[in-house]
N, C-alpha and C. Protein backbone atom coordinates (compact mmCIF):
# COMPACT_ATOMS: atom_id res chain seq x y z
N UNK A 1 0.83 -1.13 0.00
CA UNK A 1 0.00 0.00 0.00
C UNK A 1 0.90 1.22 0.00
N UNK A 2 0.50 2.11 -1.34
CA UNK A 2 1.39 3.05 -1.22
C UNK A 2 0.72 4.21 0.00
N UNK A 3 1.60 4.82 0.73
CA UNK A 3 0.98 5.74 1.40
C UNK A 3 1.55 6.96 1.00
N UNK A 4 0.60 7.70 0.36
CA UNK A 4 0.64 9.09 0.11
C UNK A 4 0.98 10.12 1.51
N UNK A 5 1.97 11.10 1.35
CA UNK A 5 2.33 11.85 1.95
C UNK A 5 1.48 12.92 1.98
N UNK A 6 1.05 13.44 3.33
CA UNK A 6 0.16 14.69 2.89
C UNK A 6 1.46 15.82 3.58
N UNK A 7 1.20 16.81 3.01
CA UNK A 7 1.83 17.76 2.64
C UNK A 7 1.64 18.71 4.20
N UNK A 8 2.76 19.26 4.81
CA UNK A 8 2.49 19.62 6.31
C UNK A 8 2.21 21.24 5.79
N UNK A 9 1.46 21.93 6.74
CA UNK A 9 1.09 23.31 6.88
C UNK A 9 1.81 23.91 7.43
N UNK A 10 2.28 24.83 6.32
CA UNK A 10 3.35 25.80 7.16
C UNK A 10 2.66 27.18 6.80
N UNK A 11 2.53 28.20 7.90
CA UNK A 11 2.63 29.18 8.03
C UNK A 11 3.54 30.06 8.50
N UNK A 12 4.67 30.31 7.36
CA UNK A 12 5.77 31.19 7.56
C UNK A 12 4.97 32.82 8.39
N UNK A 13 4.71 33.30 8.20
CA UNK A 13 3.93 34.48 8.24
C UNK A 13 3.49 34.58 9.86
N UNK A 14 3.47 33.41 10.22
CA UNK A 14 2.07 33.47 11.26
C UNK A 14 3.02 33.94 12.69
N UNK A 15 4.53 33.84 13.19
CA UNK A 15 4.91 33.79 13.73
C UNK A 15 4.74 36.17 13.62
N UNK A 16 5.57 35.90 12.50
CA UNK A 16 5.35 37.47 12.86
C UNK A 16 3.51 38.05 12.84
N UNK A 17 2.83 37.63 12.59
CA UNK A 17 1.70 38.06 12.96
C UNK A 17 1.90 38.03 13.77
N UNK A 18 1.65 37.08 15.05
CA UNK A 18 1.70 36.94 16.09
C UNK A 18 2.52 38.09 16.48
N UNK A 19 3.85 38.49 16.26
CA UNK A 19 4.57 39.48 17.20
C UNK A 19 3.73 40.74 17.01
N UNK A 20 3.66 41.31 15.63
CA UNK A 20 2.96 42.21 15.05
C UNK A 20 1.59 42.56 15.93
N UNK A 21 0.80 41.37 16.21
CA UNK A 21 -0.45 41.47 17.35
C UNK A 21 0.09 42.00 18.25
N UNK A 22 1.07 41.41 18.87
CA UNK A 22 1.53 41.53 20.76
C UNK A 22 2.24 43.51 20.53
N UNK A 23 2.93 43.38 19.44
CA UNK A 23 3.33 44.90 19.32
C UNK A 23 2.11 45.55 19.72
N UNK A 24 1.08 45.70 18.67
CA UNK A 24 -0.21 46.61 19.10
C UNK A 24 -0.71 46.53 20.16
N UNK A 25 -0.99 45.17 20.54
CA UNK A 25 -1.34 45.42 21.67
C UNK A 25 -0.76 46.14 23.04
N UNK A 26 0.84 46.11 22.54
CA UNK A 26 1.33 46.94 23.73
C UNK A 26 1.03 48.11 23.52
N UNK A 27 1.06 48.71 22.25
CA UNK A 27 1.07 49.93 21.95
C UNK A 27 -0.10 50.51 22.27
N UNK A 28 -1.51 49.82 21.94
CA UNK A 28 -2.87 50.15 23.05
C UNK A 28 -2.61 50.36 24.29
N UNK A 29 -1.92 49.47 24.67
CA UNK A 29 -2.10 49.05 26.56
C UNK A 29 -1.25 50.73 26.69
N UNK A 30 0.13 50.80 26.47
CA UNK A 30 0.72 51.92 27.14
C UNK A 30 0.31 53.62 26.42
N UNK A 31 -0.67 53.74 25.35
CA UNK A 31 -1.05 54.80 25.04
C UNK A 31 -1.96 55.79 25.73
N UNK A 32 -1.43 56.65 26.03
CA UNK A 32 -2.45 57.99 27.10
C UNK A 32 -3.85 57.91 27.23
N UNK A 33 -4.07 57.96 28.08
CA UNK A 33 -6.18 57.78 28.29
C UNK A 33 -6.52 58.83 27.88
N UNK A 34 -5.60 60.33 28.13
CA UNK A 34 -6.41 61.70 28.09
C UNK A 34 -5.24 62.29 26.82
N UNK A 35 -5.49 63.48 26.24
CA UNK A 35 -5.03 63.95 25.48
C UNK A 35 -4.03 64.63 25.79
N UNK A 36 -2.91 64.63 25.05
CA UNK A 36 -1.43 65.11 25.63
C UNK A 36 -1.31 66.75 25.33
N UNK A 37 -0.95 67.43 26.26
CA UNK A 37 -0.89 68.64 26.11
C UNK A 37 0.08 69.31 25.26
N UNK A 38 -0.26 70.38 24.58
CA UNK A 38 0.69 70.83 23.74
C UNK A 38 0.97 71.96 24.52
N UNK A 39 2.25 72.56 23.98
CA UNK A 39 2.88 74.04 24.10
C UNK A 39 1.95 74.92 24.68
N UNK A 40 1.21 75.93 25.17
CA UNK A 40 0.62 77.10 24.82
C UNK A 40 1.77 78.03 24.09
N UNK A 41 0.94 78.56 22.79
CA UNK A 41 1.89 78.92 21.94
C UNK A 41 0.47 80.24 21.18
N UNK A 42 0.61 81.60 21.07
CA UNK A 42 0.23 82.09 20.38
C UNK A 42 0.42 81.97 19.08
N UNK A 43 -0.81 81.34 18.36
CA UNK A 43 -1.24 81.20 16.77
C UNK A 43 -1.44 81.99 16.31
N UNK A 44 -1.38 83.01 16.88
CA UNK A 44 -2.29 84.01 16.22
C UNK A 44 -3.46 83.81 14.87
N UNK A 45 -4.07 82.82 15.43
CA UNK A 45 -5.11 81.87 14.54
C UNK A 45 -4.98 81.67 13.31
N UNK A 46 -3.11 81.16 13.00
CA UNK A 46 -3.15 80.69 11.66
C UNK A 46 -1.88 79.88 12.10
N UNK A 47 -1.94 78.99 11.54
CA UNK A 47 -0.85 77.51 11.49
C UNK A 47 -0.59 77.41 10.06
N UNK A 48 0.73 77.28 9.49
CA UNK A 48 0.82 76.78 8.35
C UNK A 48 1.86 75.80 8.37
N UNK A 49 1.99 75.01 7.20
CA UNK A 49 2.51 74.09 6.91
C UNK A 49 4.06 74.12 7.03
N UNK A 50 4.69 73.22 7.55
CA UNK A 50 6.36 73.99 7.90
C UNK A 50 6.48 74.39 9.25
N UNK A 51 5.32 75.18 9.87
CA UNK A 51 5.31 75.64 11.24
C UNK A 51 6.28 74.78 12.44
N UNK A 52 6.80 75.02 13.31
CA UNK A 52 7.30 73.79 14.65
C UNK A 52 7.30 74.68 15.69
N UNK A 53 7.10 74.19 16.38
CA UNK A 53 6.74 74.45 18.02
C UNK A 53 7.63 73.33 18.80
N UNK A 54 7.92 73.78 20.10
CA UNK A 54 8.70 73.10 21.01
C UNK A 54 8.74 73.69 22.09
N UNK A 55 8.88 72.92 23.32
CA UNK A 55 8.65 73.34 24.29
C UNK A 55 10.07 73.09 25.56
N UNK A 56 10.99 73.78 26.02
CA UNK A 56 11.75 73.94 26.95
C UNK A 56 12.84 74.22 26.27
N UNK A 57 12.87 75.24 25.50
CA UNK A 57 14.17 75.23 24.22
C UNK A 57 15.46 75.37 24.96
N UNK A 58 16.45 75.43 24.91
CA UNK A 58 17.50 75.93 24.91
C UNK A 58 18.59 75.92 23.65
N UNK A 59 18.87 77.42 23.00
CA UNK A 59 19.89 77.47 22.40
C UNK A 59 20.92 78.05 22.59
N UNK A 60 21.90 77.48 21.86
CA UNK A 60 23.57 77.96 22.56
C UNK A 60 24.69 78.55 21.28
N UNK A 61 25.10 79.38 21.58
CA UNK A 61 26.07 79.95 20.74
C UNK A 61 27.62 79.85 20.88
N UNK A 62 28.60 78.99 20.23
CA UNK A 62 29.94 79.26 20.70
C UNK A 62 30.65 79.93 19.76
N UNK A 63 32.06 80.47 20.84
CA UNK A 63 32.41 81.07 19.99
C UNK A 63 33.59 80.29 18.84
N UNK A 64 34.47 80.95 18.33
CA UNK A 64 35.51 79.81 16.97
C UNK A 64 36.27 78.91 17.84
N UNK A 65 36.35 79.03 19.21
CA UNK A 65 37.55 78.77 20.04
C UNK A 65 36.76 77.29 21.06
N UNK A 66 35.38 77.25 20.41
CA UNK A 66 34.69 76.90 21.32
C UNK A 66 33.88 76.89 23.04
N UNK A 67 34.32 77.69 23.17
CA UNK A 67 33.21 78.25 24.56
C UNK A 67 32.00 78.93 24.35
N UNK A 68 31.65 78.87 25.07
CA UNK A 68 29.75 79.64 25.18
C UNK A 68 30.13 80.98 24.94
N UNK A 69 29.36 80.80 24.09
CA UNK A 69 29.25 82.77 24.12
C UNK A 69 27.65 83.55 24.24
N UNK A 70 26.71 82.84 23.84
CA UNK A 70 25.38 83.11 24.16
C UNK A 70 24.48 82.07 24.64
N UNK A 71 23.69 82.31 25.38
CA UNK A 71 22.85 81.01 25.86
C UNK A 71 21.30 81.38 26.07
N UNK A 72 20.14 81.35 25.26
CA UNK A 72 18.79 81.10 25.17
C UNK A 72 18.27 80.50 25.63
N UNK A 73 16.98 80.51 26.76
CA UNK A 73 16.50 79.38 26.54
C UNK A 73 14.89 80.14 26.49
N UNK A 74 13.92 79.10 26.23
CA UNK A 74 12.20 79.65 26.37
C UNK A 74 11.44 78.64 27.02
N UNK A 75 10.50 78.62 27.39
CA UNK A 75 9.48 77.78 27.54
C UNK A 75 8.95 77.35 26.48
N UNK A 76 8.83 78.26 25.31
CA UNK A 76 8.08 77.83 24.24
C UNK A 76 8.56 78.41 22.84
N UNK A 77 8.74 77.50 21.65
CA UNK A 77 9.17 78.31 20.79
C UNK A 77 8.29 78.21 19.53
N UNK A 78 8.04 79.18 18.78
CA UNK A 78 6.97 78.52 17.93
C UNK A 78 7.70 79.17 16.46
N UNK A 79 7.92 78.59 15.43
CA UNK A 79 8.82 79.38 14.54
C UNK A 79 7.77 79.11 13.01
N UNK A 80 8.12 80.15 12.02
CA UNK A 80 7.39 80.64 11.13
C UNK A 80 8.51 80.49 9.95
N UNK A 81 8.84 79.44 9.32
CA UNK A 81 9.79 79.62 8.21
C UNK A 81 9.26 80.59 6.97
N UNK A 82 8.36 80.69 6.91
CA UNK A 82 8.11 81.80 5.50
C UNK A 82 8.35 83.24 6.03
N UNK A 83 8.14 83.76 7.59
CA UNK A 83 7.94 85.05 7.48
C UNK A 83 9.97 84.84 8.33
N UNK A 84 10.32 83.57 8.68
CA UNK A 84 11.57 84.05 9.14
C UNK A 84 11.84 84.50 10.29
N UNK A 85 11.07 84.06 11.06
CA UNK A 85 11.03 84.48 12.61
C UNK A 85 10.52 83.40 13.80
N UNK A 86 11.13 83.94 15.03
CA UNK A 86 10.75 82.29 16.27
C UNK A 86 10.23 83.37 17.22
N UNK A 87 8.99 83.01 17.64
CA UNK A 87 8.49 83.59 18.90
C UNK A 87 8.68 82.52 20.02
N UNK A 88 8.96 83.29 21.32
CA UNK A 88 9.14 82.51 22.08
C UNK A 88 8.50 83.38 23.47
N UNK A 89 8.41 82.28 24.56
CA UNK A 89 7.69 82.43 25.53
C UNK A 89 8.46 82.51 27.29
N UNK A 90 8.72 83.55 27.91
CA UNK A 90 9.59 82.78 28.64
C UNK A 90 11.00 82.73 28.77
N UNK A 91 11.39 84.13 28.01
CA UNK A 91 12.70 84.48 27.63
C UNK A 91 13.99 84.80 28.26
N UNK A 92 15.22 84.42 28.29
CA UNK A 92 16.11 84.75 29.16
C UNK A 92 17.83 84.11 28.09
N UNK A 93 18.52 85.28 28.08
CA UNK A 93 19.54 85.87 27.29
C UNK A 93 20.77 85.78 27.91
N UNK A 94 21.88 84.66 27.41
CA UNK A 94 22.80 85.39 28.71
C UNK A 94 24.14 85.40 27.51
N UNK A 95 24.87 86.03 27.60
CA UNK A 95 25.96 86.54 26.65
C UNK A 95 27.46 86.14 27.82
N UNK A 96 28.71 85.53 27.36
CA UNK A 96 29.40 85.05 28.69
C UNK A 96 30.64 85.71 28.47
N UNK A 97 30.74 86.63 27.31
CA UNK A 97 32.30 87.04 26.80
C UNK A 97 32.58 87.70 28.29
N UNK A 98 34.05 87.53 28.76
CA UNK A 98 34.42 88.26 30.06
C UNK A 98 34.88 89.85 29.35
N UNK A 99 34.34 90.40 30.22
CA UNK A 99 33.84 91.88 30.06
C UNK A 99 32.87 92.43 29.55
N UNK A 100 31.84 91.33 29.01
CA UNK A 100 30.88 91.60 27.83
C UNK A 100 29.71 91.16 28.73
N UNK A 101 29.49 90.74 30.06
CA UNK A 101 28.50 89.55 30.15
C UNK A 101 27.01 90.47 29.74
N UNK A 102 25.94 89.82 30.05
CA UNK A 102 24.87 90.32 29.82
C UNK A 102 23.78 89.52 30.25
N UNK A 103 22.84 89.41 30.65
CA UNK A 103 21.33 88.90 31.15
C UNK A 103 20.25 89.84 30.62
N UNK A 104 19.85 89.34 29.62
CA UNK A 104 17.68 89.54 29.88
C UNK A 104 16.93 89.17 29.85
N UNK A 105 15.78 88.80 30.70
CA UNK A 105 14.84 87.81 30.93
C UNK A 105 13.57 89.16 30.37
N UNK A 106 12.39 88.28 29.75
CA UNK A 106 11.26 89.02 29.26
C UNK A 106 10.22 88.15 29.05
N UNK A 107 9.13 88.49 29.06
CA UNK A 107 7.77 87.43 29.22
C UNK A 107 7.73 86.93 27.46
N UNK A 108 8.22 87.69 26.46
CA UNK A 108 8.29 87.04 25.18
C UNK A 108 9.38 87.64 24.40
N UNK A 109 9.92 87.04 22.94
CA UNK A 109 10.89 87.12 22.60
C UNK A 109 10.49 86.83 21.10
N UNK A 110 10.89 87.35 20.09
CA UNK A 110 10.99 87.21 18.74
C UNK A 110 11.96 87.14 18.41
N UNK A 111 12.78 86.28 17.55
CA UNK A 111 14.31 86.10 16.75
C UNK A 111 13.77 86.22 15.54
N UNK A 112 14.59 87.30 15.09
CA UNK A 112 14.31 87.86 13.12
C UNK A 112 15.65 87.04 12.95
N UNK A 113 15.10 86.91 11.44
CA UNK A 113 16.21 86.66 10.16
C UNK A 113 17.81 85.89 10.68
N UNK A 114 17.72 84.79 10.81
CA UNK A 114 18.48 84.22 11.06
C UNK A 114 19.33 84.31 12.44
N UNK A 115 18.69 84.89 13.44
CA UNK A 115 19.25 85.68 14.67
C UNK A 115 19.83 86.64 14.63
N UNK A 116 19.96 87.41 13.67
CA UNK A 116 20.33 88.66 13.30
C UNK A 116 19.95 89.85 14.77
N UNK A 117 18.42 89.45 15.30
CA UNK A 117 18.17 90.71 16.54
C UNK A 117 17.09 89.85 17.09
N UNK A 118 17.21 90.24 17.97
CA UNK A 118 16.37 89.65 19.47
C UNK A 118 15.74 90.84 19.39
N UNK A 119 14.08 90.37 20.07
CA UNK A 119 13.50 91.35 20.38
C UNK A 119 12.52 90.87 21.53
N UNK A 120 12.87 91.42 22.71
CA UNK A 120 12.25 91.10 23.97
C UNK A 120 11.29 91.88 24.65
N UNK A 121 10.18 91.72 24.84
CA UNK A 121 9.09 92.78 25.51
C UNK A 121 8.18 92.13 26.44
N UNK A 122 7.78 92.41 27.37
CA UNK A 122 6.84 92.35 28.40
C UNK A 122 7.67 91.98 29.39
N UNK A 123 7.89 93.12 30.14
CA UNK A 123 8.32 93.07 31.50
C UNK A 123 10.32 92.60 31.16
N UNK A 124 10.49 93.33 30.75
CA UNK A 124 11.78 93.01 30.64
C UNK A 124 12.65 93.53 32.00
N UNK A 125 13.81 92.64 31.92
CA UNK A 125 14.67 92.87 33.11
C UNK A 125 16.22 92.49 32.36
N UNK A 126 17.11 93.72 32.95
CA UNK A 126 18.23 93.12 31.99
C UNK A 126 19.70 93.42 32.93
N UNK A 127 20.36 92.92 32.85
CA UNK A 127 21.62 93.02 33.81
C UNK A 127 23.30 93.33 32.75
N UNK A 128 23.44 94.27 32.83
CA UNK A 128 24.93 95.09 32.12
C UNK A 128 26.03 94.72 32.46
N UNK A 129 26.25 95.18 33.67
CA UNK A 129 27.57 95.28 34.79
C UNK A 129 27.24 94.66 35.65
N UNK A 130 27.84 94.20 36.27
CA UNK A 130 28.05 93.63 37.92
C UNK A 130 26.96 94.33 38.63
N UNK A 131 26.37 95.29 38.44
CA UNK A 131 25.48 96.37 39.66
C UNK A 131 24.90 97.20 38.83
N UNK A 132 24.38 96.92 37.67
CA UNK A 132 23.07 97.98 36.63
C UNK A 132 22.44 97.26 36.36
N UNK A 133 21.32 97.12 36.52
CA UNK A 133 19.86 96.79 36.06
C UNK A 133 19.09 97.54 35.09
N UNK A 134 18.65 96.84 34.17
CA UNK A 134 17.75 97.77 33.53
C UNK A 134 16.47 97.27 33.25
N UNK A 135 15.32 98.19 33.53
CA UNK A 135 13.87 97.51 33.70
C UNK A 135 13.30 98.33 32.62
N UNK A 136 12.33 97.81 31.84
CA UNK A 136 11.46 98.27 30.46
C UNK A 136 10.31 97.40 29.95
N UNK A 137 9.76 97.32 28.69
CA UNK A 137 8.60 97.13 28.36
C UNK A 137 9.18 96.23 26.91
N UNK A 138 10.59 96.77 26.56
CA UNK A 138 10.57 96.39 24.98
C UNK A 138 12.21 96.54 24.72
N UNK A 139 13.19 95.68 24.58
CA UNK A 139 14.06 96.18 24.08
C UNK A 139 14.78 95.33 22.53
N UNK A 140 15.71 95.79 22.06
CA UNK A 140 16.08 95.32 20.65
C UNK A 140 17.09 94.82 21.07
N UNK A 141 18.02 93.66 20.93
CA UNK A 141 19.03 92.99 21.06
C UNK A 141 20.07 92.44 19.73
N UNK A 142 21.16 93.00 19.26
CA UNK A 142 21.95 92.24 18.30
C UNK A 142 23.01 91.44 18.85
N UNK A 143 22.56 90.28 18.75
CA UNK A 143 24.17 89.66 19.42
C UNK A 143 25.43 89.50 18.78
N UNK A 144 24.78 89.64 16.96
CA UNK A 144 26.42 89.88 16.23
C UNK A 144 27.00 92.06 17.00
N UNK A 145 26.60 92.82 17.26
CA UNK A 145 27.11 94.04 17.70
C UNK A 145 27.47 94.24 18.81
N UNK A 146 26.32 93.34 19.82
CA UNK A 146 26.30 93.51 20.88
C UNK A 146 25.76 94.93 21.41
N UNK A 147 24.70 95.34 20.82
CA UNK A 147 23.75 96.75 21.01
C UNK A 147 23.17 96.63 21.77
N UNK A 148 21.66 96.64 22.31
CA UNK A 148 21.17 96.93 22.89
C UNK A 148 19.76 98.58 22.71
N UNK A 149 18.59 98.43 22.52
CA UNK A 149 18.42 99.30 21.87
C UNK A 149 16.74 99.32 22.45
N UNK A 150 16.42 100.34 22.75
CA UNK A 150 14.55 100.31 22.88
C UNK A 150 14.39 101.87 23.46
N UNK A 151 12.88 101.72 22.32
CA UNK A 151 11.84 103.09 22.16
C UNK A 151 11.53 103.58 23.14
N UNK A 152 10.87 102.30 24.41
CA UNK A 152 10.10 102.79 25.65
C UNK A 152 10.84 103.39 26.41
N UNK A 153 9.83 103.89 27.90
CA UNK A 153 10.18 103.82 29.09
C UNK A 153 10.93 103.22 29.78
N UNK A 154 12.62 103.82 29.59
CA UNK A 154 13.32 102.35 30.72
C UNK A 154 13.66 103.27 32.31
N UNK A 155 14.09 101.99 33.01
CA UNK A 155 14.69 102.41 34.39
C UNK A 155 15.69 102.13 34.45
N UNK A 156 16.98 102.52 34.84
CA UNK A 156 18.45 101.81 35.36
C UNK A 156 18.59 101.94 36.91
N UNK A 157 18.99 101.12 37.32
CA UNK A 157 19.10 101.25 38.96
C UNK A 157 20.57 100.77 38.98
N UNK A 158 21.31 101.51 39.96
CA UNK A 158 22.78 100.74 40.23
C UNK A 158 23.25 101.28 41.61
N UNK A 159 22.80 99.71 42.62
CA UNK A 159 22.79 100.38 44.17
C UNK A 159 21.94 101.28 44.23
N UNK A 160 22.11 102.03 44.88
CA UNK A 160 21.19 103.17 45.30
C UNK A 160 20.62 104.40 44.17
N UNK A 161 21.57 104.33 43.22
CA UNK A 161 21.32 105.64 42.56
C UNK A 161 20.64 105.05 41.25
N UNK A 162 19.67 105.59 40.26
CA UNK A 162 18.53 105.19 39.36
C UNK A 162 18.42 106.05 38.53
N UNK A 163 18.20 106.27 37.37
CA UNK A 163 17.73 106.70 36.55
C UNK A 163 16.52 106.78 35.45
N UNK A 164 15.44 107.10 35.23
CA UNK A 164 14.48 106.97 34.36
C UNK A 164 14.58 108.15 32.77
N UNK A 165 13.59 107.67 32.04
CA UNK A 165 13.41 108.30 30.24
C UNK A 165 13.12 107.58 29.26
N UNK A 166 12.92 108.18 28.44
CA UNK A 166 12.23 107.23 27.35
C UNK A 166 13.49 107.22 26.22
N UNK A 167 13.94 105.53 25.79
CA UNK A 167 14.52 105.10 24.81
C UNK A 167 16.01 104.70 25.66
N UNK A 168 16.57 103.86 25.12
CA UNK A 168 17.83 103.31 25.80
C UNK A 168 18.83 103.17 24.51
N UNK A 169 20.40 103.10 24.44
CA UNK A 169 21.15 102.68 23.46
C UNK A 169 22.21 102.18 24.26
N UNK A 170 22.56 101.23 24.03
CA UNK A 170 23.44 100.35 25.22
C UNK A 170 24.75 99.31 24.20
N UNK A 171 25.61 99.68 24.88
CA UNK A 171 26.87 98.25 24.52
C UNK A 171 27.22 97.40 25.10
N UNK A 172 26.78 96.41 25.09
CA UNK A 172 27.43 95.56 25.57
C UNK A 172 28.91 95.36 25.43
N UNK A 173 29.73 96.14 24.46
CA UNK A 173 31.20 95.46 24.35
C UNK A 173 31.95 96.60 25.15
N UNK A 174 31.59 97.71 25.38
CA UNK A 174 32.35 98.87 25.83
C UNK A 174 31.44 99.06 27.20
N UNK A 175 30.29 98.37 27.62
CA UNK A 175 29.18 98.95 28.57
C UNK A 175 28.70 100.10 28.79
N UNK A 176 28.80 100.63 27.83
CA UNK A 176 28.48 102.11 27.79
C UNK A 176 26.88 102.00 27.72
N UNK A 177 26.20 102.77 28.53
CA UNK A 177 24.45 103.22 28.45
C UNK A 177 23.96 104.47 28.25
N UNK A 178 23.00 104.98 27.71
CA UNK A 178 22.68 105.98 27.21
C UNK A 178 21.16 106.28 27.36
N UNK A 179 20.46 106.89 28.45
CA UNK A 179 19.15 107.28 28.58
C UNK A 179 18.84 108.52 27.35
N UNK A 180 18.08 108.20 26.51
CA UNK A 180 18.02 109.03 25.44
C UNK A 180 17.09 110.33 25.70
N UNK A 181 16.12 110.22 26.37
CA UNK A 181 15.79 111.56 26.68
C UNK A 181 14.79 111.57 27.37
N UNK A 182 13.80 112.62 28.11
CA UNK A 182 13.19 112.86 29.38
C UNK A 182 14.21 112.19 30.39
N UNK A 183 15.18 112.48 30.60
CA UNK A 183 15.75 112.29 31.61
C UNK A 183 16.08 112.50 33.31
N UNK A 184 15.37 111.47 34.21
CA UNK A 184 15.24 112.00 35.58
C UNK A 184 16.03 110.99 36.42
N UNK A 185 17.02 111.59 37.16
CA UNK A 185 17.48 110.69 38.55
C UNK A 185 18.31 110.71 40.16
N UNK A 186 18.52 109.71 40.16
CA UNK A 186 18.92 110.18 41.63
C UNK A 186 20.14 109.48 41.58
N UNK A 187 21.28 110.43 42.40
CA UNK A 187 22.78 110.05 42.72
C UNK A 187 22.89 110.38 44.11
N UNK A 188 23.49 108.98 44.64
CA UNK A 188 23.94 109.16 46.11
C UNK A 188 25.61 109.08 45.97
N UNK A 189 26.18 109.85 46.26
CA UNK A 189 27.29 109.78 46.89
C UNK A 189 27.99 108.75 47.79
């Protein structure tokens, strides 16, 4: 009696199904119940394509020699490749050249054209020297000049003695400051 061989069932395939299942299913099991929060990021109720957002930025600048020479960071950055600009949320500036240093923290921040100028407004606070402060609403920042520059109302305080007026022009490389006009203050001796 001849006995015919029957032919065994193979399912090559079936093994990775199988993993392929157990994948998803992990991927169900460990996926968020509630919806993941994004950035708060002013849209100014238009998003376009290209747009990116991120949230806890930090950027860093060195110099040819390699050390820090500028350091950014935001809470929030939301950037616009067609118009060429990063708004950010949460702002704080620090520049480390020795003799040059610099600090400004501001509730928001715009970077034009390739970082070409910082522009910091709401509630700005900014630190020059060792002992000058400067408090305002709006100021302009170049970090290739190292300027310093705004329209508004600023204050300088250093120790005891202060100054107020409207518009500022400032260096960071020479520290030189310049209350541009209505000028009022107080010197203690």
């Amino acid at each position: 009696m001849s006995r015919k061989l029957m032919p065994r069932f193979r399912a090559p395939g079936l093994g990775l199904s199988l993993l392929l299942l157990l994948l998803a299913a992990l991927v169900w099991w460990s996926w968020p119940r509630h919806p993941l929060s994004l950035p708060y990021i002013d849209w100014h109720g238009q998003i376009h394509k290209g747009d990116q957002a991120a949230e806890d930025v930090v950027m860093r600048q060195y110099t040819a020699t390699g050390k820090l020479d500028l350091l950014a960071t935001a809470r929030t950055a939301y950037h616009e490749p067609r118009l060429d600009r990063t708004m950010l949320s949460q702002v704080a500036v620090e520049r480390f050249k020795p003799g040059q240093q610099l600090h400004l923290r501001a509730n928001q921040g715009v970077v034009e054209r390739h970082g070409h100028r910082i522009i910091l407004s709401g509630n700005v606070i900014g630190t020059l020297q060792p002992n000058t402060r400067v408090l305002t609403t709006e100021v302009h920042y170049d970090p290739q000049t190292g300027i310093i520059t705004s329209p508004e109302p600023v204050r300088l305080e250093r120790g005891q003695d202060w100054m107020t007026g409207v518009g500022l022009w400032a260096s960071v490389k020479t520290q030189e400051i310049n209350v541009l006009h209505d000028v009022r203050g107080m010197y203690v001796p």
